[in-house]
Protein backbone atom coordinates (compact mmCIF):
# COMPACT_ATOMS: atom_id res chain seq x y z
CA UNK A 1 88.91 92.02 120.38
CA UNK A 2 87.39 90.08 123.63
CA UNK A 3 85.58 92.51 125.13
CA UNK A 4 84.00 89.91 128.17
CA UNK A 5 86.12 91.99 130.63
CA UNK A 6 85.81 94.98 130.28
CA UNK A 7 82.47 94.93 129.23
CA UNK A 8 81.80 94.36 133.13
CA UNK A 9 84.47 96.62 134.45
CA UNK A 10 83.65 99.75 131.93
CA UNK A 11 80.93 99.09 130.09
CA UNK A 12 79.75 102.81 129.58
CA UNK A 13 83.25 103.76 128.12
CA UNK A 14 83.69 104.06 124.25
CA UNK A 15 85.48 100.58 122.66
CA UNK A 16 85.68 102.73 119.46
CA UNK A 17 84.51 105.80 117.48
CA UNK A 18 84.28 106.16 113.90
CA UNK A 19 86.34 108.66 112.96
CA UNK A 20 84.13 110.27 110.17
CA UNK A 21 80.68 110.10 111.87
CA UNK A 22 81.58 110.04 115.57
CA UNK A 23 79.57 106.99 116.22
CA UNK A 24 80.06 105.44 119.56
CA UNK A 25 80.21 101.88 120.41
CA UNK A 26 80.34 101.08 124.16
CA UNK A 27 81.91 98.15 125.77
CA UNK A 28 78.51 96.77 126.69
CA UNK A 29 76.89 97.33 123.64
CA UNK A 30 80.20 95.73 121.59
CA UNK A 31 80.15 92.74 124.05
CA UNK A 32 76.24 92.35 123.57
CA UNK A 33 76.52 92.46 119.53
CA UNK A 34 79.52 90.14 119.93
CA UNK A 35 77.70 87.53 121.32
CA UNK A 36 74.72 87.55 119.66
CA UNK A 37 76.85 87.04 116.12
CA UNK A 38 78.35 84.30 118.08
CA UNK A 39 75.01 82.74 118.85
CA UNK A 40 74.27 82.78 114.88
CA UNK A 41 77.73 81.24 114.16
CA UNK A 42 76.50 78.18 116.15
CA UNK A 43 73.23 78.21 115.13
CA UNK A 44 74.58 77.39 111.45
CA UNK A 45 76.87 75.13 112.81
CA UNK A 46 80.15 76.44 112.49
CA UNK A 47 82.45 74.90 115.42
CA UNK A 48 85.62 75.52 116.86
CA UNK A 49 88.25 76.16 114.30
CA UNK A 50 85.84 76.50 111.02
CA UNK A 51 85.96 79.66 109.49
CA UNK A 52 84.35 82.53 107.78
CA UNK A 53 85.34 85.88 105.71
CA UNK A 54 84.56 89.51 106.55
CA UNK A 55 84.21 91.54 103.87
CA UNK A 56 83.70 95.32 104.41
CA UNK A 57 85.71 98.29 104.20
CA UNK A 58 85.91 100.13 107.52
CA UNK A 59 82.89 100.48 109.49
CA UNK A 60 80.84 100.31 112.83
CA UNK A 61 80.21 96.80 112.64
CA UNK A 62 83.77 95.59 111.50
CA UNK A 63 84.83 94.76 115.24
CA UNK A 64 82.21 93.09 116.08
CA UNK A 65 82.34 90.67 113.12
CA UNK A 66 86.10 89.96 114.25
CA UNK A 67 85.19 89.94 118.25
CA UNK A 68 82.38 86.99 117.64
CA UNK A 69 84.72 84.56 116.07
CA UNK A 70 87.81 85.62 118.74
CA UNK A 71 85.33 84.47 121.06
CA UNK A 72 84.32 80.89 119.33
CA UNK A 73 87.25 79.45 118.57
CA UNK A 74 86.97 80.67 114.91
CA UNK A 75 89.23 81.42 112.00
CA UNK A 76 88.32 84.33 110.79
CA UNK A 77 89.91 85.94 107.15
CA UNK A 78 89.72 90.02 106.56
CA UNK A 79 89.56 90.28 102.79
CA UNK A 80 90.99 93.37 101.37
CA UNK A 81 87.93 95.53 100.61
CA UNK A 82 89.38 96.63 97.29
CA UNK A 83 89.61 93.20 95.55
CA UNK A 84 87.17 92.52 92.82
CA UNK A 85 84.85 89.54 92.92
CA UNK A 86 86.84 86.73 90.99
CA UNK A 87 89.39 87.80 93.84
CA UNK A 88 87.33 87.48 96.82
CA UNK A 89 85.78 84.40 95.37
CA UNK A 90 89.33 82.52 95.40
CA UNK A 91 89.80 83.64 98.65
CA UNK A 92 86.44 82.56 100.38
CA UNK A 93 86.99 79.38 98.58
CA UNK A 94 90.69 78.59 99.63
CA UNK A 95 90.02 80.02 102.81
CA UNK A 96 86.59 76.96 103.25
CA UNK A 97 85.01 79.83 104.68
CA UNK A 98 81.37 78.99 105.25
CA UNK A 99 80.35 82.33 106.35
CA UNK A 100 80.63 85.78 104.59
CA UNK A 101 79.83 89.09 106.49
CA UNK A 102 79.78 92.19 104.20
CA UNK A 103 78.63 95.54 103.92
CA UNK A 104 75.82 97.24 101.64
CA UNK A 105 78.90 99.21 100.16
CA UNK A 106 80.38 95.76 98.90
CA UNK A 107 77.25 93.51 98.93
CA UNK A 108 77.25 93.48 94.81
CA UNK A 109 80.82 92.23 94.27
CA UNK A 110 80.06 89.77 97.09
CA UNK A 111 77.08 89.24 95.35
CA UNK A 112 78.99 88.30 92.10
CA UNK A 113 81.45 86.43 93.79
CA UNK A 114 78.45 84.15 96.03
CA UNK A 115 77.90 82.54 92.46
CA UNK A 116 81.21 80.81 92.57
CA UNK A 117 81.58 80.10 96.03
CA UNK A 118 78.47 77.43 96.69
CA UNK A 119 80.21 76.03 99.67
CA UNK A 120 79.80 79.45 101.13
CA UNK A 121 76.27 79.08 103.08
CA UNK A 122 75.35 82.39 104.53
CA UNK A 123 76.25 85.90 103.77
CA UNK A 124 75.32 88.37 106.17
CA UNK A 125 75.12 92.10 105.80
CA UNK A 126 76.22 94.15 108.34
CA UNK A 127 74.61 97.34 108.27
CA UNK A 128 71.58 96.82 106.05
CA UNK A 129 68.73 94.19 104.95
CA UNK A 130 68.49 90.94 103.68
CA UNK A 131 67.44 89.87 100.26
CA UNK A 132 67.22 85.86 100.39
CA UNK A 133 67.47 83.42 102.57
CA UNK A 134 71.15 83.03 102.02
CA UNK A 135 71.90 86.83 102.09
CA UNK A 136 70.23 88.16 105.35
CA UNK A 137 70.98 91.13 106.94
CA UNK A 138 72.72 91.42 110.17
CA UNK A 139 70.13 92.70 112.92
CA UNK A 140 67.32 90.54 111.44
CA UNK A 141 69.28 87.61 111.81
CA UNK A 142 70.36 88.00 115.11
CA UNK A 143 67.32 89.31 116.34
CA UNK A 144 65.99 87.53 119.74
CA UNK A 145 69.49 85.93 120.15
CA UNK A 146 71.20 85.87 123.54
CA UNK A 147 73.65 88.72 124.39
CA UNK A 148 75.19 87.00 126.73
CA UNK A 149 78.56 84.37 125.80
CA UNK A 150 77.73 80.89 123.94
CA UNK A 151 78.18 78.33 126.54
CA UNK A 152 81.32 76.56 124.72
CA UNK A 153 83.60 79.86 124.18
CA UNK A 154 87.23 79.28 122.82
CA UNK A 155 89.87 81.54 121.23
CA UNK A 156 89.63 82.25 117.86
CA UNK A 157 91.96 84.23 115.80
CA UNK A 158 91.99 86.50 112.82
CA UNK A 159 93.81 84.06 109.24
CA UNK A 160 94.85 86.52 107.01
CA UNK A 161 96.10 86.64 103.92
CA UNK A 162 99.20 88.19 102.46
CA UNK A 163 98.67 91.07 99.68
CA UNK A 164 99.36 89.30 96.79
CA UNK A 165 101.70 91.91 95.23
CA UNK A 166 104.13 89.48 93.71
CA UNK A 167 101.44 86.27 93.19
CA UNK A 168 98.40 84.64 94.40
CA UNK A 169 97.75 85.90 97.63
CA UNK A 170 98.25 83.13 100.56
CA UNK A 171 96.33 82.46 103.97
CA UNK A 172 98.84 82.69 107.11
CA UNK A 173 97.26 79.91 109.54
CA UNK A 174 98.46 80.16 113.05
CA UNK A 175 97.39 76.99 115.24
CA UNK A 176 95.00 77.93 118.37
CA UNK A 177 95.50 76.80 121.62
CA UNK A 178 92.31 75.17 123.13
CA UNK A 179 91.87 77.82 125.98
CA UNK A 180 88.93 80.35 126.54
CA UNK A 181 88.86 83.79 124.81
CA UNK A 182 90.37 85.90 127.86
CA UNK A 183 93.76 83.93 127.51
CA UNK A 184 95.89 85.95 124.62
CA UNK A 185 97.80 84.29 121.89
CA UNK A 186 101.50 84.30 123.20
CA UNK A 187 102.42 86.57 120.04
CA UNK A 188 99.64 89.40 121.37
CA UNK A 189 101.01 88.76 124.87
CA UNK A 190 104.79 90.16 123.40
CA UNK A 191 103.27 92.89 121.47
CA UNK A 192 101.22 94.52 124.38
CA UNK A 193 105.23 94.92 125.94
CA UNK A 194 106.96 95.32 122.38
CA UNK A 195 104.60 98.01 121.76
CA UNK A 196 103.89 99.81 125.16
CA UNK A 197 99.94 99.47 125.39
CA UNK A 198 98.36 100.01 128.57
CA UNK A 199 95.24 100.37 130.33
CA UNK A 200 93.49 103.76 129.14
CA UNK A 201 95.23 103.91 126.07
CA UNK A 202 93.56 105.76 123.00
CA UNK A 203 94.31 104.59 119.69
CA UNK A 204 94.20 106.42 117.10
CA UNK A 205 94.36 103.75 113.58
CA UNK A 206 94.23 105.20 110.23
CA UNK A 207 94.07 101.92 108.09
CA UNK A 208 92.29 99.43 106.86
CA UNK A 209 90.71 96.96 109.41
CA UNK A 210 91.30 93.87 107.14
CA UNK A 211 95.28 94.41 107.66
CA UNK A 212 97.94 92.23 110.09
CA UNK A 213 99.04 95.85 112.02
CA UNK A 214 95.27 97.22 112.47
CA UNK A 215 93.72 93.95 113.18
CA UNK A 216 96.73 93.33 115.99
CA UNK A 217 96.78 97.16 116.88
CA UNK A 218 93.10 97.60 117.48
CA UNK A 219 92.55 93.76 119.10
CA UNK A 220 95.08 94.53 121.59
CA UNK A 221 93.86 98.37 122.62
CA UNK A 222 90.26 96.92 123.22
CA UNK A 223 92.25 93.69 125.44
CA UNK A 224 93.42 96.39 127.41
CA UNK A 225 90.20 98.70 128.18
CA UNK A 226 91.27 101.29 126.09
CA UNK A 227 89.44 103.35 123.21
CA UNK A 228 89.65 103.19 119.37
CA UNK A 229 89.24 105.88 116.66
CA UNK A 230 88.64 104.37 113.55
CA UNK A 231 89.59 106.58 110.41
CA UNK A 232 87.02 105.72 107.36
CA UNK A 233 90.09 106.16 105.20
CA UNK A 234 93.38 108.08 105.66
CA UNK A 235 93.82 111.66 104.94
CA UNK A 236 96.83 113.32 106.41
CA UNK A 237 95.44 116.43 107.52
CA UNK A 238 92.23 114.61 109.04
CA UNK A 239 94.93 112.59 110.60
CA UNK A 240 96.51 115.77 112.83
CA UNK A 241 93.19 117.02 113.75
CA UNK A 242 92.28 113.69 115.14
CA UNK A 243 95.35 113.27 117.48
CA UNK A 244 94.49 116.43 118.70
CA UNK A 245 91.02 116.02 119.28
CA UNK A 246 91.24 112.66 120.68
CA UNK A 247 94.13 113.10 122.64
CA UNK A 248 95.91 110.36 121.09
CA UNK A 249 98.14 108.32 122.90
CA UNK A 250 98.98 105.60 120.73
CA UNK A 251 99.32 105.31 116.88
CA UNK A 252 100.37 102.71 113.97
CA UNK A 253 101.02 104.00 110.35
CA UNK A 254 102.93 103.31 107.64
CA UNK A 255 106.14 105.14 105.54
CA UNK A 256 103.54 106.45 103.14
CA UNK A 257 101.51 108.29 105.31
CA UNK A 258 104.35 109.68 107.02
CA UNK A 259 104.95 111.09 103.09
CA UNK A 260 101.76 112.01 102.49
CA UNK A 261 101.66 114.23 106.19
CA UNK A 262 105.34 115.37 105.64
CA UNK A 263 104.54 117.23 101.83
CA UNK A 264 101.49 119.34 103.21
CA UNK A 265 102.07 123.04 103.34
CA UNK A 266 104.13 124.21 106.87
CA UNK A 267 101.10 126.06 108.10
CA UNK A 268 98.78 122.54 107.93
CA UNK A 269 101.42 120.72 109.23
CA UNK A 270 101.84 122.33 112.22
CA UNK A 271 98.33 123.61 112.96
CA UNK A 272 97.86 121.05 115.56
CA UNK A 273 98.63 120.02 118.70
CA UNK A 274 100.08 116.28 118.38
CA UNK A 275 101.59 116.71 122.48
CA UNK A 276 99.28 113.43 123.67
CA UNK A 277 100.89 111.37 121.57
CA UNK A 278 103.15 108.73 123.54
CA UNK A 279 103.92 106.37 121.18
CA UNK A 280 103.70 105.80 117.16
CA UNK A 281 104.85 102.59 115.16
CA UNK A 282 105.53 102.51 112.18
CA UNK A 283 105.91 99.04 109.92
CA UNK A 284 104.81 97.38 106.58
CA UNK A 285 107.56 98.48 104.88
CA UNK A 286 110.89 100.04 105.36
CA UNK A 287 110.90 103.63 105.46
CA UNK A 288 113.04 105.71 103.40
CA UNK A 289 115.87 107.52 105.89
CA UNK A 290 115.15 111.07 104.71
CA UNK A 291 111.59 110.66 105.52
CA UNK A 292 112.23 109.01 108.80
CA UNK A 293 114.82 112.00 109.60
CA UNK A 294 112.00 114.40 109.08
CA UNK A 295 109.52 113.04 110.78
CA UNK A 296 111.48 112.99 113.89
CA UNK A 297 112.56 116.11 113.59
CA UNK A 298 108.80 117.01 113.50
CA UNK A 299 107.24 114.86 115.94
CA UNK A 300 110.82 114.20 118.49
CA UNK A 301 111.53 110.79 120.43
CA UNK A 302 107.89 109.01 120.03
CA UNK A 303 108.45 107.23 116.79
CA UNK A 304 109.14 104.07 117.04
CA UNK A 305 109.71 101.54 113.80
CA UNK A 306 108.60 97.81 113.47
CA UNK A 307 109.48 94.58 111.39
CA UNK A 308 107.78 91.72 112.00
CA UNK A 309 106.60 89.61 109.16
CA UNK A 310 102.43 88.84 108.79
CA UNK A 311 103.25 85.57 109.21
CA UNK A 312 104.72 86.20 112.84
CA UNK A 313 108.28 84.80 111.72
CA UNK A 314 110.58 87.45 114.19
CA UNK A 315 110.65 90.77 115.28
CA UNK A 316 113.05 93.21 115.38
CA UNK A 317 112.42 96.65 116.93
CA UNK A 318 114.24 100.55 116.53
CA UNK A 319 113.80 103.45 118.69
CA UNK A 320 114.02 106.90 117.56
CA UNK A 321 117.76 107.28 119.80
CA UNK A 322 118.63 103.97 117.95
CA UNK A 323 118.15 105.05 114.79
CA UNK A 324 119.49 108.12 114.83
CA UNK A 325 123.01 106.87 116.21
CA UNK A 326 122.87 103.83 113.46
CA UNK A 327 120.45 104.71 110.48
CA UNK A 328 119.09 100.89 110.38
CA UNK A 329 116.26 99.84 108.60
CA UNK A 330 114.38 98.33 111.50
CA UNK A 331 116.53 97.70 114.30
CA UNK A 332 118.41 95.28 117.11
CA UNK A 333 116.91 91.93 116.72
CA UNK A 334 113.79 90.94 119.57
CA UNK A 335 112.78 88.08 119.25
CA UNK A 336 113.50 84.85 117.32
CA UNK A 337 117.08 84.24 116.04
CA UNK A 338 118.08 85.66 112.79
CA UNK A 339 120.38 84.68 109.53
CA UNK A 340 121.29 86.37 106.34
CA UNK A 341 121.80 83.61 104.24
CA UNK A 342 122.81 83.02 100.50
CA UNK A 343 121.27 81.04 97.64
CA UNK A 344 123.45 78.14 99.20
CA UNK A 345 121.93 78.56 102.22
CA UNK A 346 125.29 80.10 104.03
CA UNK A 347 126.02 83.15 106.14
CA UNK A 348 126.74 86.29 104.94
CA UNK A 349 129.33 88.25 105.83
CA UNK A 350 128.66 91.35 108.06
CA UNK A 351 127.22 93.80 106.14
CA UNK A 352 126.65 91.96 103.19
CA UNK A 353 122.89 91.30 101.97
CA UNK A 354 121.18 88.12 101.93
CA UNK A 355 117.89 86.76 102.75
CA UNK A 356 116.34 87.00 105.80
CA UNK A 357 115.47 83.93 107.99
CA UNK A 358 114.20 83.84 111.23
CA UNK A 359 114.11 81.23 113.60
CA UNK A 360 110.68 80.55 113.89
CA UNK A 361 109.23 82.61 116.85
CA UNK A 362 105.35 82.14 116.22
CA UNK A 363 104.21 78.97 113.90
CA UNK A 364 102.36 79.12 111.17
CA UNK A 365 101.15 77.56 107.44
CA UNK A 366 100.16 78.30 104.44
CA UNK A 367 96.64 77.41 104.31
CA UNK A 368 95.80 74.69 101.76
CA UNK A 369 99.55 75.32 100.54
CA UNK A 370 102.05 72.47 101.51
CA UNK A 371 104.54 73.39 98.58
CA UNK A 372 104.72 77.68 99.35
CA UNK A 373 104.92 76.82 103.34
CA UNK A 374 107.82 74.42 102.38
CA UNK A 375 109.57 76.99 100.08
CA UNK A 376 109.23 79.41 103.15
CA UNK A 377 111.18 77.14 105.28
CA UNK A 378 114.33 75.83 106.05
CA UNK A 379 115.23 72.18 104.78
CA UNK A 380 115.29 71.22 108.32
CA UNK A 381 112.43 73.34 109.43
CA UNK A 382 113.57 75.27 111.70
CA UNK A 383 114.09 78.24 110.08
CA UNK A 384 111.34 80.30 107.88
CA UNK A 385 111.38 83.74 105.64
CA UNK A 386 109.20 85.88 103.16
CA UNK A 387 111.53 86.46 100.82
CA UNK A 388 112.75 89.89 102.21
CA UNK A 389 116.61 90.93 101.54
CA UNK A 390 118.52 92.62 103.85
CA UNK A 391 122.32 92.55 105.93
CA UNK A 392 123.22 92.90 109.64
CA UNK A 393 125.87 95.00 111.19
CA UNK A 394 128.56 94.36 113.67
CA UNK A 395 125.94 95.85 116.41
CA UNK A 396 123.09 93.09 115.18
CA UNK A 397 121.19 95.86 113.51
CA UNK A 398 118.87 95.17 110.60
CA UNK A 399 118.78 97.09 107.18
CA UNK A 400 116.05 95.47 104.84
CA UNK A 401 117.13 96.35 101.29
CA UNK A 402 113.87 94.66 99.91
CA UNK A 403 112.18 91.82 98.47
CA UNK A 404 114.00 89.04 96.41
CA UNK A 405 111.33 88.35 94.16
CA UNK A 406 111.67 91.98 93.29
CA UNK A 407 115.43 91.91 92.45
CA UNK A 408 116.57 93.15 88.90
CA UNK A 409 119.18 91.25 86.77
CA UNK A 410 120.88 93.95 84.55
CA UNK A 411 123.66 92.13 82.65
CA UNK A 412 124.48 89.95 85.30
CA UNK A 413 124.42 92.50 88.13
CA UNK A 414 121.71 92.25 91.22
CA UNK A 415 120.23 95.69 91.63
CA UNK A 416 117.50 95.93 94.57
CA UNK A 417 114.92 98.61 93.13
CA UNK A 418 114.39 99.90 97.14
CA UNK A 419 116.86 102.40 97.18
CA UNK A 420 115.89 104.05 94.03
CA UNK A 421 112.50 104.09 95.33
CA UNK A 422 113.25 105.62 98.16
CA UNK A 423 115.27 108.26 97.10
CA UNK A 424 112.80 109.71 94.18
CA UNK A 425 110.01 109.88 96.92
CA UNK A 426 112.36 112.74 98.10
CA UNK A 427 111.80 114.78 95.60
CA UNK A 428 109.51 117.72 95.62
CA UNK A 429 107.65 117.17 92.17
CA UNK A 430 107.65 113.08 93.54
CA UNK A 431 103.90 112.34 95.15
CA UNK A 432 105.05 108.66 94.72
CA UNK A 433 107.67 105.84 93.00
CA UNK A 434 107.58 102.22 91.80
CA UNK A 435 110.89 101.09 90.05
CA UNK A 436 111.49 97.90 88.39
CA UNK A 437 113.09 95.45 86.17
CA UNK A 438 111.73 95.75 82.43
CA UNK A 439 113.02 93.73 79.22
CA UNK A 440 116.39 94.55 77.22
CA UNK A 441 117.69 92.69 74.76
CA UNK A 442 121.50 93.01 75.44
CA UNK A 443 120.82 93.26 79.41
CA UNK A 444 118.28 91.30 80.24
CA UNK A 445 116.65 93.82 81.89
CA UNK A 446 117.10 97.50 82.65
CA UNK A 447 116.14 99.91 85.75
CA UNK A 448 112.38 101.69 84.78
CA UNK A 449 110.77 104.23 86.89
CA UNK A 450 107.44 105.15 87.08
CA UNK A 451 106.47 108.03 89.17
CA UNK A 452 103.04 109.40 90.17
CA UNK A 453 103.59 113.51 90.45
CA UNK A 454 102.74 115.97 93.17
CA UNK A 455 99.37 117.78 92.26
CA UNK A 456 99.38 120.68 89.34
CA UNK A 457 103.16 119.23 88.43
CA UNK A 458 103.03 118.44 84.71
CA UNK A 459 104.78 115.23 83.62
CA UNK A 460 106.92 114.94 80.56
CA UNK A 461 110.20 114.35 79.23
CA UNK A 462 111.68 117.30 81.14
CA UNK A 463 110.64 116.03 84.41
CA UNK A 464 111.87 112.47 83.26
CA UNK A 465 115.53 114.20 82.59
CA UNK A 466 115.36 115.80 85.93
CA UNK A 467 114.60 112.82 87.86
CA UNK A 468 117.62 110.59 86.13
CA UNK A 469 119.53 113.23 86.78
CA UNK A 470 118.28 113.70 90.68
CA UNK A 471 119.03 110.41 91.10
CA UNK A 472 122.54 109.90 89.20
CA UNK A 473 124.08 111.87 92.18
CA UNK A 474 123.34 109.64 94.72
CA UNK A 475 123.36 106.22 93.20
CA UNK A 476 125.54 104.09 90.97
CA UNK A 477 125.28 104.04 87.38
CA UNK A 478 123.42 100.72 87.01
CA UNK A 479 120.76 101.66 89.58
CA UNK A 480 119.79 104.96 88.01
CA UNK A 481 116.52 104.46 85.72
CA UNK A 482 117.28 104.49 82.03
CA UNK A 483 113.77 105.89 81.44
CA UNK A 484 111.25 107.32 83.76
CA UNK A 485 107.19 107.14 82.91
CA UNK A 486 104.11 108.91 84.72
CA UNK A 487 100.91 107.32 85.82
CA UNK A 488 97.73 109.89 87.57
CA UNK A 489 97.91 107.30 90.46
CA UNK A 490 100.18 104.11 91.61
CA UNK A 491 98.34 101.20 92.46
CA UNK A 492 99.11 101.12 96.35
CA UNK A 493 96.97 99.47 98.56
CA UNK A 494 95.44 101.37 101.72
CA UNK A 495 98.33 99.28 103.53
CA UNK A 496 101.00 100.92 102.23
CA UNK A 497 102.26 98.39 100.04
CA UNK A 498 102.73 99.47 96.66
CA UNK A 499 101.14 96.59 93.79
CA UNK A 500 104.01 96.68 91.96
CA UNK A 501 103.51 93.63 90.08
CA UNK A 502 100.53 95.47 88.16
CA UNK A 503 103.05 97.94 86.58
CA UNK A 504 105.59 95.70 86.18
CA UNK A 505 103.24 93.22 83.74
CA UNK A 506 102.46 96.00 81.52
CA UNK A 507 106.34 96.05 80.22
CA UNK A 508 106.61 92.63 80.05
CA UNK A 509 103.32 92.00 77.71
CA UNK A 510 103.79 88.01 76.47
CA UNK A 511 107.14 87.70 77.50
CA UNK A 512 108.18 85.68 80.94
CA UNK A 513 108.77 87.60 83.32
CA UNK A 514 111.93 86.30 85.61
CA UNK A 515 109.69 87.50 88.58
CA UNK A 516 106.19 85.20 89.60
């Protein structure tokens, strides 16, 4: 998000606009508060390559809390704004993040977590006062501070951490080249092609700021002197009417909210016009084929779908003419040389799953983590994964199946919960579906479903019967669910990732679960 360009060669035009309010940041004014939160950084002695956490759910001061440390040679960690404080206290404190900036929205569970975090030296609030001297707010600590650049700029980057779905969640440390903030990284520089941004561009982003696609999405639109619309929170209808209104040219989402826009009523859906749109990626997790079918059908050749892991391992890219002639997952491979390998470590045969290993393209660590980096790479290092399953075809086309530490073991028989998932989210009285290994005492474990209705559907053992049932016609007997339950609401992040592992513990009460 270095705006030091453009901040001379537009500096009038809009960097972004909040979505809900229609607040306007200008290039000047982003560049100005950039540097002046750069200016405190160094006045508290942080240095090239320290860090700091922003904590805040999406607002007008979220960029500029990311632009200051891209612009010091920082490391800076977006914490999900939904964790509680024990969870962003581990993470400021793994993280050695001296530095918190948060929000009055989320100052008390930053407040809580401050308590355990004493390393932690400042916390700054964004958008409101101060209360102490080691919780000031934003604009009186900055106040009389140079908006021009500190004279030692370098690049900093964004260290995020992964969701935390399946365990603790784990920082993804890139190294930084020692070069001033104009250069890119060389993964940004592949993007702005892989991705077709260019100068002018308005983005249109719909999730939260503290996530890998946003934080590269929006980074890269403001690189290239174009404008950003930043949704508060996704709603799918709010979502049309801002492509229109906007003209949107460029968009990122993920398989959900394709879901969630797909199952409003035909007159909503269509209402607007969505004819500026050039471009819309989707990624974060595969997308169910029936939902991908419909959504081109609705909004033609401009979809275009994504993998590349958080941690930058490979990328493999699909467009919609791709797709539709070979119904892959993602698509060809892009960059970085892929394997589907076995639990020995061998290839798989064509067509046959396996886990996914790339050859390396952008390096990275675990932060703090020697053991889970080397359990994400290759004995001889030059290979790495996350842990995702899929299988290639003879055309080098990618079908992710899904995760291995998700993988049931039903009397001896792998079963990859994905394609049941996918499959009940087509269902009409289906809002959304987590499936699951649970305990059984002959198998080991069986298939369980738990499914969040549409609204005014009534859950109960009928529905239950219906589902199996649904899903008996299309899948093999030990993939069906033996038993479907209901919950008001899956636990989903804003990302699109569904917390799985928070159902899943409730079935498995004191007993080890084969999954950590």
């Amino acid at each position: 998000m270095y705006t030091g360009t453009h901040a001379h060669l537009r500096p009038l035009q809009p960097a972004f606009i909040m979505a809900g309010t229609g607040e306007t940041v200008t290039y000047r004014e982003l560049d100005a508060r950039s540097n002046r939160l750069a200016h405190l950084f160094r006045k508290h002695g942080l240095k090239r390559l320290d860090h700091y956490s922003i904590f805040m759910e999406n607002n007008s001061r979220y960029l500029e809390a990311c632009s200051a440390g891209e612009r010091s040679g920082l490391y800076f960690t977006c914490v999900n704004s939904f964790l509680t404080a024990a969870e962003l206290a581990y993470i400021l404190t793994n993280s050695q993040s001296r530095i918190l900036i948060t929000s009055v929205a989320k100052l008390d569970i930053a407040r809580d977590a401050l308590k355990e975090c004493p390393k932690v030296e400042l916390c700054v609030v964004a958008d409101g006062p101060g209360e102490s001297d080691r919780i000031v707010g934003l604009e009186q600590a900055t106040a009389g501070l140079p908006k021009t650049p500190i004279a030692d700029e370098w690049l900093g980057t964004a260290m995020l951490y992964s969701s935390g779905t399946t365990g603790r969640p784990k920082g993804i440390l890139r190294p930084l080249p020692e070069e001033p903030p104009r250069h890119n990284m060389p993964l940004f520089d592949f993007l702005i092609k892989l991705w077709h941004y260019r100068e002018g561009m308005v983005y249109l982003s719909p999730a939260p700021l503290y996530h890998a696609a946003p934080q590269a999405a929006v980074n890269l639109t403001i690189r290239m002197g174009g404008t950003v619309i930043i949704m508060e929170s996704f709603d799918p209808e709010r979502y049309l009417e801002l492509v229109e209104k906007w003209g949107i040219t460029h968009t990122q989402l993920v398989p959900t909210m394709f879901s969630r826009m797909l199952k409003l009523p035909e007159e909503v859906r269509t209402r607007h016009d969505l004819s500026s749109l050039e471009i819309a990626i989707h990624a974060a997790a595969p997308c169910p084929a029936l939902v991908k079918e419909d959504i081109i059908k609705w909004w033609g050749p401009i979809i275009h779908e994504y993998y590349g892991a958080t941690e930058g391992l490979g990328f493999t890219a699909c467009n919609t003419a791709e797709w539709l002639a070979h119904r892959g997952t993602v698509g060809k491979i892009m960059l970085g040389d892929l394997h589907i390998l076995d639990e020995n470590m061998k290839e798989c045969p064509t067509g046959t799953a396996g886990t996914v290993w790339f050859k390396t393209a952008s390096a990275f660590e675990y932060f703090n983590d020697p053991e889970k980096t080397n359990e994400a790479r290759s004995a001889d290092g030059s290979m790495s994964t996350v842990g995702d399953v899929g299988y290639v075809d003879k055309d080098r086309f990618l079908y992710l199946t899904d995760r291995a530490t998700f993988m049931i073991i039903s009397g001896g028989v792998n079963i990859y919960p994905q394609e049941c998932e996918n499959l009940l989210i087509t269902h009409p009285q289906v809002a959304d579906a987590a499936v699951f290994g649970v305990p059984n005492a002959d198998l080991g474990e069986e298939v369980k479903a738990v499914v969040q209705p549409m609204p005014g559907v009534v859950p109960g053992p009928g529905l239950a019967e219906e589902l199996i049932a649904f899903c008996a016609k299309s899948l093999s007997r030990q993939k069906v669910p033996r038993s479907v339950d209901f919950e008001k609401e899956l636990p989903r992040l804003p990302t699109g990732k569904l917390y799985k592992r928070l159902l899943r513990d409730r079935y498995w009460g004191n007993k080890t679960s084969r999954i950590v």
